[in-house]
C-alpha atoms as a PDB file:
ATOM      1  CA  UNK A   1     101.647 158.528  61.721  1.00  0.00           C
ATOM      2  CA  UNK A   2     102.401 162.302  61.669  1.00  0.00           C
ATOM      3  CA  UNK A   3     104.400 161.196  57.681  1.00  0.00           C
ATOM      4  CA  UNK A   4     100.524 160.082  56.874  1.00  0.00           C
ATOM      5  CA  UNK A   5      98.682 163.132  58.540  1.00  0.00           C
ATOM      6  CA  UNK A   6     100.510 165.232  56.563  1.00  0.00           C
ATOM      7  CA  UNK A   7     100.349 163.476  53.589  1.00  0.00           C
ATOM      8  CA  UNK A   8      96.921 162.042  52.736  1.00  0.00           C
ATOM      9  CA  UNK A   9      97.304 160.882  49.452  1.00  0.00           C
ATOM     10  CA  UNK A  10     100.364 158.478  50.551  1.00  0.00           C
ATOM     11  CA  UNK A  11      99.287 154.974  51.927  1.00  0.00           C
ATOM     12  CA  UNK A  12     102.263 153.410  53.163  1.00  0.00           C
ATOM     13  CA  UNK A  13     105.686 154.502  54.487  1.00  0.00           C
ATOM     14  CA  UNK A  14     108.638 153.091  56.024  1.00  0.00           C
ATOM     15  CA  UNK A  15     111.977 154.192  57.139  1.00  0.00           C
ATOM     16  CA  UNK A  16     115.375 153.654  57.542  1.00  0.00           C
ATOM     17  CA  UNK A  17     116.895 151.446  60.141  1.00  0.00           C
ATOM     18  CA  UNK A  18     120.154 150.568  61.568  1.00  0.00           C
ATOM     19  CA  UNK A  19     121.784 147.503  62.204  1.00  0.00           C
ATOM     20  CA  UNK A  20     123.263 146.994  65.759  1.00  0.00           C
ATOM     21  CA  UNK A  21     125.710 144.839  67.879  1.00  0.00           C
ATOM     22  CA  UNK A  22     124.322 142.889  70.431  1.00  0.00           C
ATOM     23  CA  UNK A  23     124.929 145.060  72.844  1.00  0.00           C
ATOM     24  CA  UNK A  24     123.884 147.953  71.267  1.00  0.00           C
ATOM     25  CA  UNK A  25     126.455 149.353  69.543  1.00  0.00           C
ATOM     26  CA  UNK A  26     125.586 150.816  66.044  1.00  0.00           C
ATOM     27  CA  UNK A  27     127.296 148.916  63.210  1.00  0.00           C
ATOM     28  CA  UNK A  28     125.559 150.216  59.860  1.00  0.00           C
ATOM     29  CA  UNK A  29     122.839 152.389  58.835  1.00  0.00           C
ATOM     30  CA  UNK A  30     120.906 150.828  55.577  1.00  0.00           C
ATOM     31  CA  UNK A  31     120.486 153.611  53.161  1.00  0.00           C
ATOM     32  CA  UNK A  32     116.672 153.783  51.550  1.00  0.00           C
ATOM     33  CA  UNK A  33     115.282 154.985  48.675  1.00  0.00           C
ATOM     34  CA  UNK A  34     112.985 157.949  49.711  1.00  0.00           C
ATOM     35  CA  UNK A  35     110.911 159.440  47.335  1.00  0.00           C
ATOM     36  CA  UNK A  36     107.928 158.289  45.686  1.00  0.00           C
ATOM     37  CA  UNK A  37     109.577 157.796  42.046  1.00  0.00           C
ATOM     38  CA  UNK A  38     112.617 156.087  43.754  1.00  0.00           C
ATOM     39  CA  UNK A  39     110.861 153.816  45.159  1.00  0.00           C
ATOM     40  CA  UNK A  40     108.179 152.317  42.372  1.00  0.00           C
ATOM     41  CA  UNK A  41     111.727 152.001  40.279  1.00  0.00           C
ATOM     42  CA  UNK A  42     113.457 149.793  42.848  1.00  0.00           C
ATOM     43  CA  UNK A  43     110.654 147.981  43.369  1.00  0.00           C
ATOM     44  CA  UNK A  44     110.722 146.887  39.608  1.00  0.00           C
ATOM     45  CA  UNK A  45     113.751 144.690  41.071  1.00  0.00           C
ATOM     46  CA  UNK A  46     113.884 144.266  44.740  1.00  0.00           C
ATOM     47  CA  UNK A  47     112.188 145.416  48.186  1.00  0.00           C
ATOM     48  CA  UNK A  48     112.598 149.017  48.921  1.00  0.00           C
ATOM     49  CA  UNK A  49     110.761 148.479  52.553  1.00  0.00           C
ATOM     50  CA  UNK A  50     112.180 147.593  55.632  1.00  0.00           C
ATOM     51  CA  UNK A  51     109.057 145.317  56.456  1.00  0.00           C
ATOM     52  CA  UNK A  52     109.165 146.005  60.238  1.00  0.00           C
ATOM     53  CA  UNK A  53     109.054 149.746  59.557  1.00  0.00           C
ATOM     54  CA  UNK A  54     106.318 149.671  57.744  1.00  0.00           C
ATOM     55  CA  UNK A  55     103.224 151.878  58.661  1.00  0.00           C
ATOM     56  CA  UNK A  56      99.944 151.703  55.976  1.00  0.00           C
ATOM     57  CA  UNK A  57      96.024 153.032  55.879  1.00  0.00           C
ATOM     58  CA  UNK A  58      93.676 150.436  56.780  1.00  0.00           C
ATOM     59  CA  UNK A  59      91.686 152.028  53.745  1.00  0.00           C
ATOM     60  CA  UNK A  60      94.844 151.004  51.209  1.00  0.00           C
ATOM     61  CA  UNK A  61      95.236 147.466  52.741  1.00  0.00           C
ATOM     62  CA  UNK A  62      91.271 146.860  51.823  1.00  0.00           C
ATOM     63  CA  UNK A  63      91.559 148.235  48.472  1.00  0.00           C
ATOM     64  CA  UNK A  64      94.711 146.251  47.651  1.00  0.00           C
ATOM     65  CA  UNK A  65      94.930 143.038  49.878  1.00  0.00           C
ATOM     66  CA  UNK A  66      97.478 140.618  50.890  1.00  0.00           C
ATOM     67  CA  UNK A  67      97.620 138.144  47.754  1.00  0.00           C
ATOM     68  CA  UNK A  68      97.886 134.545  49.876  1.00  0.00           C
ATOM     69  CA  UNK A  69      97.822 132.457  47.213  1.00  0.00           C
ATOM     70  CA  UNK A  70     101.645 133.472  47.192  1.00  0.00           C
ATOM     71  CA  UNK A  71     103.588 131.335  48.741  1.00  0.00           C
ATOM     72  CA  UNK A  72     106.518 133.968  48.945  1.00  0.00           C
ATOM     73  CA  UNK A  73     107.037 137.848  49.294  1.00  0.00           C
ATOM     74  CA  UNK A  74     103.270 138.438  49.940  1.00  0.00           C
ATOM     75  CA  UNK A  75     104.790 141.870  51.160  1.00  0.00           C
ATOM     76  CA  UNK A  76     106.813 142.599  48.524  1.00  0.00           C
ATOM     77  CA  UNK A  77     103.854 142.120  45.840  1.00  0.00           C
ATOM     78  CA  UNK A  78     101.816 144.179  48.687  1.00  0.00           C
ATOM     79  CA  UNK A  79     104.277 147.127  48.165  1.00  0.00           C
ATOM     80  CA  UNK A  80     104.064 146.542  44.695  1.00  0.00           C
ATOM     81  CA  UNK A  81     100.640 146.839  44.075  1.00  0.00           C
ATOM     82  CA  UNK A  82     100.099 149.229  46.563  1.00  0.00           C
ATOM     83  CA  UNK A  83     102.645 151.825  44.471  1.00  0.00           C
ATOM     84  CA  UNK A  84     100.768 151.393  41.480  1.00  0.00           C
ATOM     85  CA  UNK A  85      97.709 152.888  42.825  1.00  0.00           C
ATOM     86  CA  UNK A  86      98.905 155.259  45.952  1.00  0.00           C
ATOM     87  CA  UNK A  87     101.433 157.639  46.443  1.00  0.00           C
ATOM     88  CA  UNK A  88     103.953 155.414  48.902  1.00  0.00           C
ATOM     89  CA  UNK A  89     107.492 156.679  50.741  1.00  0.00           C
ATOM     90  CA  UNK A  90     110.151 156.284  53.119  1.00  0.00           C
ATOM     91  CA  UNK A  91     111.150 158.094  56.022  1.00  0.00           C
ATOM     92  CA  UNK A  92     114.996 158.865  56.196  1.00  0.00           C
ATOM     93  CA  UNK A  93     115.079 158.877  59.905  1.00  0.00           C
ATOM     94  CA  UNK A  94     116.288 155.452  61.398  1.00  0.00           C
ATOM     95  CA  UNK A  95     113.040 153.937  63.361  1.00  0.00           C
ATOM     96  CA  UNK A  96     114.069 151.074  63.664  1.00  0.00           C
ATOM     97  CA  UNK A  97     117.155 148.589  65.033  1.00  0.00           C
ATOM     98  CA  UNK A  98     117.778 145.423  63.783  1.00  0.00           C
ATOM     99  CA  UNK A  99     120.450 143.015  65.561  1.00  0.00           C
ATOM    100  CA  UNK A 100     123.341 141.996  63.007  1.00  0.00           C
ATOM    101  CA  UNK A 101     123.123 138.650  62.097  1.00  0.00           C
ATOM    102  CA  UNK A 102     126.926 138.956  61.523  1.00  0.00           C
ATOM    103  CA  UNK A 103     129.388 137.822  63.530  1.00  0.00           C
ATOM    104  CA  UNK A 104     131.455 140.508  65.022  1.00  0.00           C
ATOM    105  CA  UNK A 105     134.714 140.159  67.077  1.00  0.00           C
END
């Protein structure tokens, strides 16, 4: 919230997250594309957003909706509409954990 505070023209942001061990023990950090140009360029071929990460203006979301006549990747065509018309980022702190869906010995 303090990312959107400071940053009023920006309508969504994310951030980096780790990937953890079931019992806690950090296995990976995911590495993120940051910046606003970074970004819209991934996006051109793949999801730049951790979705659970993800923090957005109410007044964006109205603008540019959720599209559910797709049956797939509603968020990823939310992301990419949204960069098209806002100013959009990623945090490089990890704020989130994920737990690996690896299996670890």
């Amino acid at each position: 919230m303090a990312y959107l505070d400071a940053h009023p023209a920006t309508a969504l942001v994310g951030s980096a997250y780790a990937e953890i061990h079931e019992a806690g023990k950090h296995l990976r950090t995911q590495s993120i594309p940051c910046t606003p140009l970074e970004l819209r360029w991934m996006l051109l071929f793949q999801n730049g957003f951790m979705h659970g990460s993800i923090t957005l203006r109410r007044s964006a979301l109205v603008v540019v909706a959720y599209d559910l006549t797709l049956v797939y990747a509603q968020d990823y065509d939310l992301w990419s509409r949204l960069s098209w018309r806002f100013e959009i980022a990623n945090l490089p702190a990890v704020l989130v954990l994920l737990p690996s869906l690896r299996q670890t010995r």
